[in-house]
Protein backbone atom coordinates (compact mmCIF):
# COMPACT_ATOMS: atom_id res chain seq x y z
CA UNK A 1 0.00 0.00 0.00
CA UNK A 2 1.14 3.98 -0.87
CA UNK A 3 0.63 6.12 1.89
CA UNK A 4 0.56 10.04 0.04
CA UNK A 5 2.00 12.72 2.92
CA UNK A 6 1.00 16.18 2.02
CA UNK A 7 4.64 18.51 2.53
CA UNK A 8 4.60 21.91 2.85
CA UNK A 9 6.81 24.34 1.05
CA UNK A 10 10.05 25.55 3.04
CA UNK A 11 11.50 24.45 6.09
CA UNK A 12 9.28 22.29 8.04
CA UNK A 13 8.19 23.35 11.43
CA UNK A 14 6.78 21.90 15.24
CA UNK A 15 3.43 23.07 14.33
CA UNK A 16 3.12 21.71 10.73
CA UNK A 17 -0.15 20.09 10.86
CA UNK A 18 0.74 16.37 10.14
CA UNK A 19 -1.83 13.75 8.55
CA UNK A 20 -2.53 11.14 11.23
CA UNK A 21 -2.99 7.69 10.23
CA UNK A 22 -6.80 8.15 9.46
CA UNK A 23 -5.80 11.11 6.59
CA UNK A 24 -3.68 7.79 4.93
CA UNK A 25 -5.01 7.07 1.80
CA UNK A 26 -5.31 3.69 0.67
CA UNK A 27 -4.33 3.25 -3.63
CA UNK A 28 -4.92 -0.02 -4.56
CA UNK A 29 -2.60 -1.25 -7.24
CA UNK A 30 -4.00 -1.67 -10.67
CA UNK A 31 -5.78 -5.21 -10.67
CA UNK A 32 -4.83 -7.47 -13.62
CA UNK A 33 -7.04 -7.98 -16.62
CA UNK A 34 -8.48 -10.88 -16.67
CA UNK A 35 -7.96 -13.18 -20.17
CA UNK A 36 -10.96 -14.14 -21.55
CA UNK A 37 -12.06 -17.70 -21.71
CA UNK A 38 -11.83 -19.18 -24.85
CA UNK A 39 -14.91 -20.89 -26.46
CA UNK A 40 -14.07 -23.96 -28.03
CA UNK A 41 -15.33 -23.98 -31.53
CA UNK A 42 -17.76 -26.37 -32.32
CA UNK A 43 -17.19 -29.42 -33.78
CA UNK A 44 -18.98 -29.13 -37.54
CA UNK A 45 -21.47 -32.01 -38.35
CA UNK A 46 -20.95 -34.14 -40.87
CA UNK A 47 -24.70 -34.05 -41.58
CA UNK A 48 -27.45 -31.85 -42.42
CA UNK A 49 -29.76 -32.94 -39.66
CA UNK A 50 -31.70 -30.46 -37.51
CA UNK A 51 -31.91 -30.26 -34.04
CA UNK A 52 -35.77 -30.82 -34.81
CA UNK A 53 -35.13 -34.05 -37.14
CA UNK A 54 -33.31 -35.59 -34.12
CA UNK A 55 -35.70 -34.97 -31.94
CA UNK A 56 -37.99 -36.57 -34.26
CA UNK A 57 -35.93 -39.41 -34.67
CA UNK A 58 -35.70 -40.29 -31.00
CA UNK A 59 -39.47 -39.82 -30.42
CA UNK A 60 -39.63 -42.52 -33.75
CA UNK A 61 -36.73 -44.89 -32.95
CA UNK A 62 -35.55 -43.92 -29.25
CA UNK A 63 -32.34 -43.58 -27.95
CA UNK A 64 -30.95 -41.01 -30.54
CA UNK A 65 -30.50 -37.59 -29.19
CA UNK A 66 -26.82 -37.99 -28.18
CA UNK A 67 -25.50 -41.20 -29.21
CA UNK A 68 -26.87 -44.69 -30.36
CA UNK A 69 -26.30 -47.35 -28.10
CA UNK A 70 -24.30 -49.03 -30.99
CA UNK A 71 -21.40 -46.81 -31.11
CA UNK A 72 -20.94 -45.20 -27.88
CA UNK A 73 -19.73 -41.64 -27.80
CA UNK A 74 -21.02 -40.77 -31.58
CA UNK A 75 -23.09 -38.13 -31.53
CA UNK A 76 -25.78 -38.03 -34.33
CA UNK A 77 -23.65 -34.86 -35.76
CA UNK A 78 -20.60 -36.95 -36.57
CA UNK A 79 -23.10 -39.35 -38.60
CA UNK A 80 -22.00 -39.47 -42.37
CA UNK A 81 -24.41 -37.56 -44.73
CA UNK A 82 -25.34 -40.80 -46.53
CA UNK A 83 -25.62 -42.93 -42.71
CA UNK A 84 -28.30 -39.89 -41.76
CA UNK A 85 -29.83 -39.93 -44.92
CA UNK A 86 -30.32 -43.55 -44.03
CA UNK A 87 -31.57 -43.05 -40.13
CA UNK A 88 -34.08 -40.77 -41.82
CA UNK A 89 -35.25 -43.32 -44.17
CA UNK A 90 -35.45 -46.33 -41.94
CA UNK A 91 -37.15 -44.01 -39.14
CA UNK A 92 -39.70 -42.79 -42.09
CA UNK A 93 -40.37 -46.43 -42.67
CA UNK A 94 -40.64 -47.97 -39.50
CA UNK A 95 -37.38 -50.03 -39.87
CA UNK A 96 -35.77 -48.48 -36.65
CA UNK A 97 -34.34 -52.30 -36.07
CA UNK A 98 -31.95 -51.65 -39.21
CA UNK A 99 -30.45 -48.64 -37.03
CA UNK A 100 -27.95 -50.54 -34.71
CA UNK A 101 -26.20 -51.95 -37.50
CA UNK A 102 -26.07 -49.21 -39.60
CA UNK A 103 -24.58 -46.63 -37.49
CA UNK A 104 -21.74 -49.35 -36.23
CA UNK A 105 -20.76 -49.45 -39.74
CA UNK A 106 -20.76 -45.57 -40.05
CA UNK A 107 -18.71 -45.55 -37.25
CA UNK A 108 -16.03 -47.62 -38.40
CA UNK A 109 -15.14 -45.84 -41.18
CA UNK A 110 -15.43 -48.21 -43.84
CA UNK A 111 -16.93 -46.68 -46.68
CA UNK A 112 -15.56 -43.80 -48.52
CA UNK A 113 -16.56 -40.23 -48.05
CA UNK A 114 -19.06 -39.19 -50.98
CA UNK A 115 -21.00 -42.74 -50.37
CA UNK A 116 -24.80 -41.79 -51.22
CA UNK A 117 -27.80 -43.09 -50.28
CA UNK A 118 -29.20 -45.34 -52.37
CA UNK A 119 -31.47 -48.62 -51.02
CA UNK A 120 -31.42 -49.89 -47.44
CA UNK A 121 -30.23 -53.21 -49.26
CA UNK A 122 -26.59 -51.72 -48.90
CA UNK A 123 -26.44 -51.75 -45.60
CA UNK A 124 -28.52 -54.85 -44.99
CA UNK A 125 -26.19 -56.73 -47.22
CA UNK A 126 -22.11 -55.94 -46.87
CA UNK A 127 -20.25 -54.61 -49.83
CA UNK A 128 -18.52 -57.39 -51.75
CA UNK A 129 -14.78 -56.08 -52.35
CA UNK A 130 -14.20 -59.13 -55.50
CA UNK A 131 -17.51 -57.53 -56.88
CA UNK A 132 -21.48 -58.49 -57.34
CA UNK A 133 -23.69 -59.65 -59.78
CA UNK A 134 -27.16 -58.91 -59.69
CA UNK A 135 -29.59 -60.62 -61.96
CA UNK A 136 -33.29 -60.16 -62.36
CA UNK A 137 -35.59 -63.15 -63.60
CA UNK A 138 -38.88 -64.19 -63.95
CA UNK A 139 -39.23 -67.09 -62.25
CA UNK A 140 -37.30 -69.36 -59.54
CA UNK A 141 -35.20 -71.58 -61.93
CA UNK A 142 -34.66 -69.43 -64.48
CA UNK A 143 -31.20 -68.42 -63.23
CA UNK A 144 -30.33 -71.97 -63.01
CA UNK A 145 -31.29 -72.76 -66.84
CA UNK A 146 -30.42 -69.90 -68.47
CA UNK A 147 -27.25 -68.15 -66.57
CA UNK A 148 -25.45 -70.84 -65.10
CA UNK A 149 -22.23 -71.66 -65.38
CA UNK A 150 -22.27 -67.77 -65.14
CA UNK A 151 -23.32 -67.28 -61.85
CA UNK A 152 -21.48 -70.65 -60.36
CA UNK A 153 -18.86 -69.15 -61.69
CA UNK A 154 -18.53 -65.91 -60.40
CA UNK A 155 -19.26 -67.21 -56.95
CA UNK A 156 -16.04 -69.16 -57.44
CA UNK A 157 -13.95 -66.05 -58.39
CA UNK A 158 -15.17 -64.52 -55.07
CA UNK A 159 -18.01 -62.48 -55.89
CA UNK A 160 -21.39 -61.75 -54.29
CA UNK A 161 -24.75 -62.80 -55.90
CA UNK A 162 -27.97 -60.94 -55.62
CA UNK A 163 -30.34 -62.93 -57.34
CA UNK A 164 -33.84 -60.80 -58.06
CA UNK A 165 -37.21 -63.21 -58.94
CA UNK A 166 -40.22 -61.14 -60.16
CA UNK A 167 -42.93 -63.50 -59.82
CA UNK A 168 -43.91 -66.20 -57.33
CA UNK A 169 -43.69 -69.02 -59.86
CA UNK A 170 -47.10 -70.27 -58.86
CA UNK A 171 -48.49 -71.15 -62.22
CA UNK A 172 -51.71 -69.43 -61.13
CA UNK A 173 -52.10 -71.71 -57.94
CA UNK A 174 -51.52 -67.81 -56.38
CA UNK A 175 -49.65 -68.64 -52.61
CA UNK A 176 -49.80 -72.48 -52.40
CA UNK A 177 -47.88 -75.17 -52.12
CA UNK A 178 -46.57 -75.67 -55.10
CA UNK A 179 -44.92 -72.35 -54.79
CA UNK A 180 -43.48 -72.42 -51.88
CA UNK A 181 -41.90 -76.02 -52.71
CA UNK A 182 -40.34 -73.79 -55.84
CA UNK A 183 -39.38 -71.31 -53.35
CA UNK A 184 -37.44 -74.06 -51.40
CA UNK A 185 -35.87 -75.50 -53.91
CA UNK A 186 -34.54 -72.23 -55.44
CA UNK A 187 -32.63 -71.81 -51.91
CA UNK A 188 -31.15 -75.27 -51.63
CA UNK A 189 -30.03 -74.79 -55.26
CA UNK A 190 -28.25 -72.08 -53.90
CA UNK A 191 -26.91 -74.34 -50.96
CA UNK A 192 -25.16 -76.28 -54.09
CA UNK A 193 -23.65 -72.99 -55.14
CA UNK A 194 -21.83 -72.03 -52.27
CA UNK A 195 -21.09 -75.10 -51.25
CA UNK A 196 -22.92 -75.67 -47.90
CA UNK A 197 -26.51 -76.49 -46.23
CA UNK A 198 -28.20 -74.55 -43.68
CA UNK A 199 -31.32 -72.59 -42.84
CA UNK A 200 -32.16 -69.18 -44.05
CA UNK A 201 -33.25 -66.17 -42.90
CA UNK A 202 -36.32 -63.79 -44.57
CA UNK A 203 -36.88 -60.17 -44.16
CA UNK A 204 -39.40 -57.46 -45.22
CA UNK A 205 -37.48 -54.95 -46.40
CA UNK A 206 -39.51 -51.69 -48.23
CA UNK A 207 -37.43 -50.34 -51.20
CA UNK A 208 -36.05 -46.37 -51.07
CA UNK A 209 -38.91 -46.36 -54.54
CA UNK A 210 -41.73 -47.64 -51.88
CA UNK A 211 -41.62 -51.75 -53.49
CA UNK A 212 -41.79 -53.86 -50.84
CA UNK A 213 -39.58 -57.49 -51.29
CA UNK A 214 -39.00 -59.99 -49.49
CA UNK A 215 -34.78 -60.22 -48.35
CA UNK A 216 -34.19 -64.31 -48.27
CA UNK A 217 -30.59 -64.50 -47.24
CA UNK A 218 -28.72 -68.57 -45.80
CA UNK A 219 -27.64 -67.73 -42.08
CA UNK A 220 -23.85 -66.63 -41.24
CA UNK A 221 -23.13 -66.54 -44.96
CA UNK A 222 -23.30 -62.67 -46.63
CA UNK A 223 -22.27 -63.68 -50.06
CA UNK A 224 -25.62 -64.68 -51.56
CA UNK A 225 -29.06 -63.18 -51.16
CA UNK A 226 -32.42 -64.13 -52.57
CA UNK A 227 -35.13 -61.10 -53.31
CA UNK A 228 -38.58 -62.17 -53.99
CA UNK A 229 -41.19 -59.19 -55.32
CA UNK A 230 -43.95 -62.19 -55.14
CA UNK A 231 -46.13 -61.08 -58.46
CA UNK A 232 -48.44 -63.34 -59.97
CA UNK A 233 -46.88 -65.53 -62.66
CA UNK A 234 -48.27 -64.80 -66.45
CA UNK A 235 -47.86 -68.66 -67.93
CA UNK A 236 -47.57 -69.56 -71.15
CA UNK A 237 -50.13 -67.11 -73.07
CA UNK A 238 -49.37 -64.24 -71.53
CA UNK A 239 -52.53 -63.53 -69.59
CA UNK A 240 -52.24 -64.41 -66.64
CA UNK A 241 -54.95 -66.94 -64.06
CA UNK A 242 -58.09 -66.01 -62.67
CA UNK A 243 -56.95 -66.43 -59.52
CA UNK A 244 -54.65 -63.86 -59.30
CA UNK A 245 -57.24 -61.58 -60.73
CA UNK A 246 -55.55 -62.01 -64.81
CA UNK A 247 -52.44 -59.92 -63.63
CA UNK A 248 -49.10 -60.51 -65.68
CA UNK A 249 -45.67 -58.84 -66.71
CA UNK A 250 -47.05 -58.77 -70.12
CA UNK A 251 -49.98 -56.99 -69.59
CA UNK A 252 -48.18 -54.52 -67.27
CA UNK A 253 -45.37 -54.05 -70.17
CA UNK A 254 -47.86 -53.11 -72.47
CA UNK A 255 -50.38 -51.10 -70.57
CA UNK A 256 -53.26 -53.40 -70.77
CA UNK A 257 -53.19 -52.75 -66.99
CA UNK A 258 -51.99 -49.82 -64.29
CA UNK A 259 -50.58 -52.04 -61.69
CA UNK A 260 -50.14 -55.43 -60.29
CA UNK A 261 -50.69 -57.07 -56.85
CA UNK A 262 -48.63 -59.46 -54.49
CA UNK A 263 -49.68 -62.73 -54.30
CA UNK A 264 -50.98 -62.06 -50.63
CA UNK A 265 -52.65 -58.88 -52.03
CA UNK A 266 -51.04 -56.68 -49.70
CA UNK A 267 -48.73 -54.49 -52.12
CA UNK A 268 -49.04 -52.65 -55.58
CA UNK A 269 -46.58 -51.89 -58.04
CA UNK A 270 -46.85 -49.83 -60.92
CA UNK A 271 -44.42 -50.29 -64.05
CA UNK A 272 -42.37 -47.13 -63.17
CA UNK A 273 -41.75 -48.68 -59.44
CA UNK A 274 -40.31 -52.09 -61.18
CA UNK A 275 -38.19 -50.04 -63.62
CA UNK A 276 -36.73 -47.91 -61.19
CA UNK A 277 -36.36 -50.86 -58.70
CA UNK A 278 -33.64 -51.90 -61.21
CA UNK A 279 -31.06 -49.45 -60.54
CA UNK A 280 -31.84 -48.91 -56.80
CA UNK A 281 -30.58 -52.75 -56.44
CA UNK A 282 -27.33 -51.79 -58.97
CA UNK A 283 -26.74 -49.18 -57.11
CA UNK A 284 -27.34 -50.21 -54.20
CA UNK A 285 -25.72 -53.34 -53.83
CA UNK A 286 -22.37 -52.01 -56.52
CA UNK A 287 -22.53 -54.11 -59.38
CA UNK A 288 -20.02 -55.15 -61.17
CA UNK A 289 -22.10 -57.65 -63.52
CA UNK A 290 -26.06 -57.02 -64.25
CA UNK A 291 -27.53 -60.68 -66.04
CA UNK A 292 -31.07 -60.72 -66.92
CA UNK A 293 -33.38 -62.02 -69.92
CA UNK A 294 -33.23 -61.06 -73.20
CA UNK A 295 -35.96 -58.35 -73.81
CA UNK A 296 -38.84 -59.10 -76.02
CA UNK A 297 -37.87 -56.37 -78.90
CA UNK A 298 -34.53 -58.25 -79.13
CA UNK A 299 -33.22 -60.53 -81.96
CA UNK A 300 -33.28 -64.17 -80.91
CA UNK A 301 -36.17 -63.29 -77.70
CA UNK A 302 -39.13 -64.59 -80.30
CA UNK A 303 -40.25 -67.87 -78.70
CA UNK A 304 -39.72 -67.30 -75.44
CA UNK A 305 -41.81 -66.99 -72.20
CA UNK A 306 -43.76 -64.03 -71.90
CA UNK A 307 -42.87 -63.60 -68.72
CA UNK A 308 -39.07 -63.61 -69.50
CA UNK A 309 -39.40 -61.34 -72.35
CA UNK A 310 -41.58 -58.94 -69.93
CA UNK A 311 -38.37 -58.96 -67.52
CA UNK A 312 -36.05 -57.90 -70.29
CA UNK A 313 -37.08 -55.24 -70.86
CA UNK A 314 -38.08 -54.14 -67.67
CA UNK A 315 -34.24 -54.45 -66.76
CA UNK A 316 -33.51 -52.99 -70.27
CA UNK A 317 -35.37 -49.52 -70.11
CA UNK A 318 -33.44 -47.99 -67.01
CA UNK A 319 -29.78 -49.16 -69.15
CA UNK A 320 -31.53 -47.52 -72.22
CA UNK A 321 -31.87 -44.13 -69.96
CA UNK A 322 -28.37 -44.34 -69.43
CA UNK A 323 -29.45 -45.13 -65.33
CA UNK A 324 -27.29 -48.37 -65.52
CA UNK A 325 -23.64 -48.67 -67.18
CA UNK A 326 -24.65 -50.74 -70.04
CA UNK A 327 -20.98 -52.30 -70.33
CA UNK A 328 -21.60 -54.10 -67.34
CA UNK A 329 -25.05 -55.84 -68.50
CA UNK A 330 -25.71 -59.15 -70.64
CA UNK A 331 -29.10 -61.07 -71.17
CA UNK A 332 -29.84 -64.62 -71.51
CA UNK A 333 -31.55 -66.24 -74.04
CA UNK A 334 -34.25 -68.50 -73.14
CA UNK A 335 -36.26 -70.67 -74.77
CA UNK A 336 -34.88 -70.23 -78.71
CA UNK A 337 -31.47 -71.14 -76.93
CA UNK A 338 -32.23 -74.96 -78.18
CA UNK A 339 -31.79 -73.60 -81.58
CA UNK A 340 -28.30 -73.17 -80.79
CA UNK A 341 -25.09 -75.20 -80.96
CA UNK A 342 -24.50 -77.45 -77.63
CA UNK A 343 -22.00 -75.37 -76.13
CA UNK A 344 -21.99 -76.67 -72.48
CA UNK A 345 -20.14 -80.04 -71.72
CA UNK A 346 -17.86 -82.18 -68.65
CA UNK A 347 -17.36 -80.74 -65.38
CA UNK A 348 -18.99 -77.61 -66.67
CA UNK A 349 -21.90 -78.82 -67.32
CA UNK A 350 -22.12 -81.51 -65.15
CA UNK A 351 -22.09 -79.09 -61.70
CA UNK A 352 -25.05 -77.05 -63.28
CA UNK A 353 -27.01 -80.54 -63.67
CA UNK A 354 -26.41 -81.47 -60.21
CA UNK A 355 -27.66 -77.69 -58.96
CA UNK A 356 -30.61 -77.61 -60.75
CA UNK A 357 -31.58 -81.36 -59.94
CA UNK A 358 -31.05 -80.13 -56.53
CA UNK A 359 -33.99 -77.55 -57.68
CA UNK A 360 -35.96 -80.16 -59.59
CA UNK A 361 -36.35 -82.24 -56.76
CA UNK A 362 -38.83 -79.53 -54.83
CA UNK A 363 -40.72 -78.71 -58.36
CA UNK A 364 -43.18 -81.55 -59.32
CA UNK A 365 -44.12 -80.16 -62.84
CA UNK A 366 -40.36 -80.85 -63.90
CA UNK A 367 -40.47 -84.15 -62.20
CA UNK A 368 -36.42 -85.12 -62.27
CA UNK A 369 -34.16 -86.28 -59.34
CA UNK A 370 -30.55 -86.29 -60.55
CA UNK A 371 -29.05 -85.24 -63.52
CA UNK A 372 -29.17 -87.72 -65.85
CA UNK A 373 -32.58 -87.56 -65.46
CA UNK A 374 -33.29 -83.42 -65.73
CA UNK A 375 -31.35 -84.07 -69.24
CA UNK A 376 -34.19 -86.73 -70.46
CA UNK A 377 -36.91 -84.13 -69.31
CA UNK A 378 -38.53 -82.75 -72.47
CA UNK A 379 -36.64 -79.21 -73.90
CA UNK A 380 -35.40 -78.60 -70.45
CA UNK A 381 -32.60 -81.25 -71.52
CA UNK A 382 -31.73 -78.83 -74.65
CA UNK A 383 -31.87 -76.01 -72.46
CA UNK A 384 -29.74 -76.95 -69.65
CA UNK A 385 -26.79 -78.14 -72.25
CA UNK A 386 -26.50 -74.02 -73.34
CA UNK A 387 -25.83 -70.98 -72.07
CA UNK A 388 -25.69 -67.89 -74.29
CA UNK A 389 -25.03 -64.52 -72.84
CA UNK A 390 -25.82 -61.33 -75.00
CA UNK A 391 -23.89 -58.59 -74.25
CA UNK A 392 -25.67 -54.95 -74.29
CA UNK A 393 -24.01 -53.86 -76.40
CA UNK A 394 -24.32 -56.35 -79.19
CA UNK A 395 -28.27 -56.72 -79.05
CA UNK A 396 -30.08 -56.34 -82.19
CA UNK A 397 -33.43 -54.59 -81.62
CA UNK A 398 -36.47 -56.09 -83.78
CA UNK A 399 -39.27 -53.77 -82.29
């Protein structure tokens, strides 16, 4: 402390008044300015949610407003655009089950930044880093006639199949048991394929375009999944079975009719939603390899099932758009493929006669056990020794 004395001028005497110690007065030295506090900047999201849409989220799915119990300690903010894209859409849909998973594998980093949003199938289904073929047929052994060795063989270079059936293959019998003996034997066909029995799992799973299918996928093994849209098979003519209300691919193809039912009558697609389905599974799942019929307006397609035909060019309209990479797509000819030169023969063709006796067992129209007999049943014998695949590229159009 200062203590200021007041002096007066010349020489100091006995009766100069001096300040007693109550006339001190107290300066306080200067106190120091405080620093501010630094605010830490915050973090930016990696998102464009709203504080709103999380909100919303938690009151849909729970557990969301700070971190899901998945990933500990990541905060919705440090989501990846495409992973919150995703939470919205899964929320939206009622799929808040799909959530867990999903924002484990945001969390870990694995797929690149830019990744968009495409189908919930990529996240239900791991990315395949030796590649994936989807293919899209009419009915349940379809793949086996008409693609195979193709497909075996891809599966034994390592890569992932996504195999797409548009109809039930009930043959008008609508949900029976004839189908779902079809449906069985499809998946233990696909048990020969990889190599292994087991059971399988099924899932609902509703499409980013609003198609609901049916996820059929064998347990513990991500490699090969199943996806069943369930429409009413067209047979032979074209036109469909009265009881599944004279629905068919062809009529849908050609406009004779707006929309088509599930077999359990509890879904709807229009033409647009099966065309755009297409690319959402591409997409969605990274194709490498897109195998489907050959389209009705092609060369060499005249003779075939309606139904197949119908599928072509189902699959065909999104590559003509330029939606789909058409380098990476080939169809199959069907039926008019016993025209053809034999071009299948030993081991080769010996492995797809075992798989698709493995299928033939479970279907009693075909009515053949093992392979020597699926080669005496009538044309399916001529069709089983080919396999011609038409690249894009190299289809002549008729129509």
């Amino acid at each position: 402390m200062t203590l200021v004395l007041v002096i007066g001028g010349g020489m100091s005497s006995a009766s100069a008044e001096v300040p007693s110690l109550a006339s001190v007065v107290p300066v306080a030295a200067p106190s120091p300015t405080p620093e501010p506090t630094s605010t830490p900047a915050p973090v930016p999201s990696r998102n464009n949610l709203t504080g709103d849409q999380i909100i919303a989220l938690a009151q849909t799915c729970g557990g969301l407003t700070a971190a899901d119990p998945a990933a500990p300690g990541l905060p919705l903010p440090d989501l990846s655009q495409w992973a919150a894209d995703a939470m919205t859409y899964f929320a939206s849909v009622g799929q808040c089950d799909q959530l867990p998973a999903m924002v484990s594998r945001d969390a870990a980093r694995t797929d690149p930044e830019g990744t968009v949003f495409s189908s919930p199938l990529q996240f239900i289904d791991p990315p395949c880093a030796a590649g994936t073929v989807v293919s899209f047929w009419a009915h349940y052994d379809d793949d086996l006639i008409f693609a195979n060795p193709a497909l075996q063989e891809a599966f034994d270079n390592g890569q992932c199949l996504r195999t797409v059936f548009f109809t039930g293959s009930d043959a008008g019998d609508g949900r029976s048991t004839y189908a779902s003996n079809r449906e069985l034997g499809i998946r233990r066909a696909y048990n020969s394929v990889r190599g292994q029995s087991g059971l399988w799992t099924d899932q609902t799973v509703q499409l980013r375009n609003g198609v609901t299918v049916i996820l059929s996928r064998p347990d513990g093994d991500s490699r090969i999944s199943l996806i069943f849209l369930e429409l009413p098979d067209g047979g032979l003519p074209g036109s469909g079975y009265k009881n599944t209300g004279w629905e068919s691919l062809p009529k849908l193809v050609e406009g004779d009719i707006a929309e088509m039912h599930t077999l359990d009558g509890e879904h709807t697609v229009t033409l647009d939603q099966l065309q755009s389905t297409v690319p959402e599974l591409v997409n969605s799942y990274g194709a490498t390899e897109v195998i489907s019929h050959l389209p009705g307006f092609a060369e060499g397609a005249d003779g075939d099932h309606p139904d197949h035909r119908s599928v072509g060019r189902i699959v065909a309209a999104p590559v003509d758009a330029g939606l789909i990479n058409g380098a990476i797509v080939q169809f199959a000819q069907g039926y008019p493929v016993a025209r053809r030169p034999v071009n299948l023969s030993g081991d080769e063709l010996a492995r797809k006669l075992n798989t698709f006796a493995i299928y033939a067992a479970n279907d009693p129209v075909i009515k053949c056990k093992d392979s020597e007999g699926c080669l005496k049943v009538n044309k399916f014998g001529e069709w089983l020794k080919r396999q011609y695949l038409i690249p894009y590229a190299e289809v002549v159009r008729e129509e």
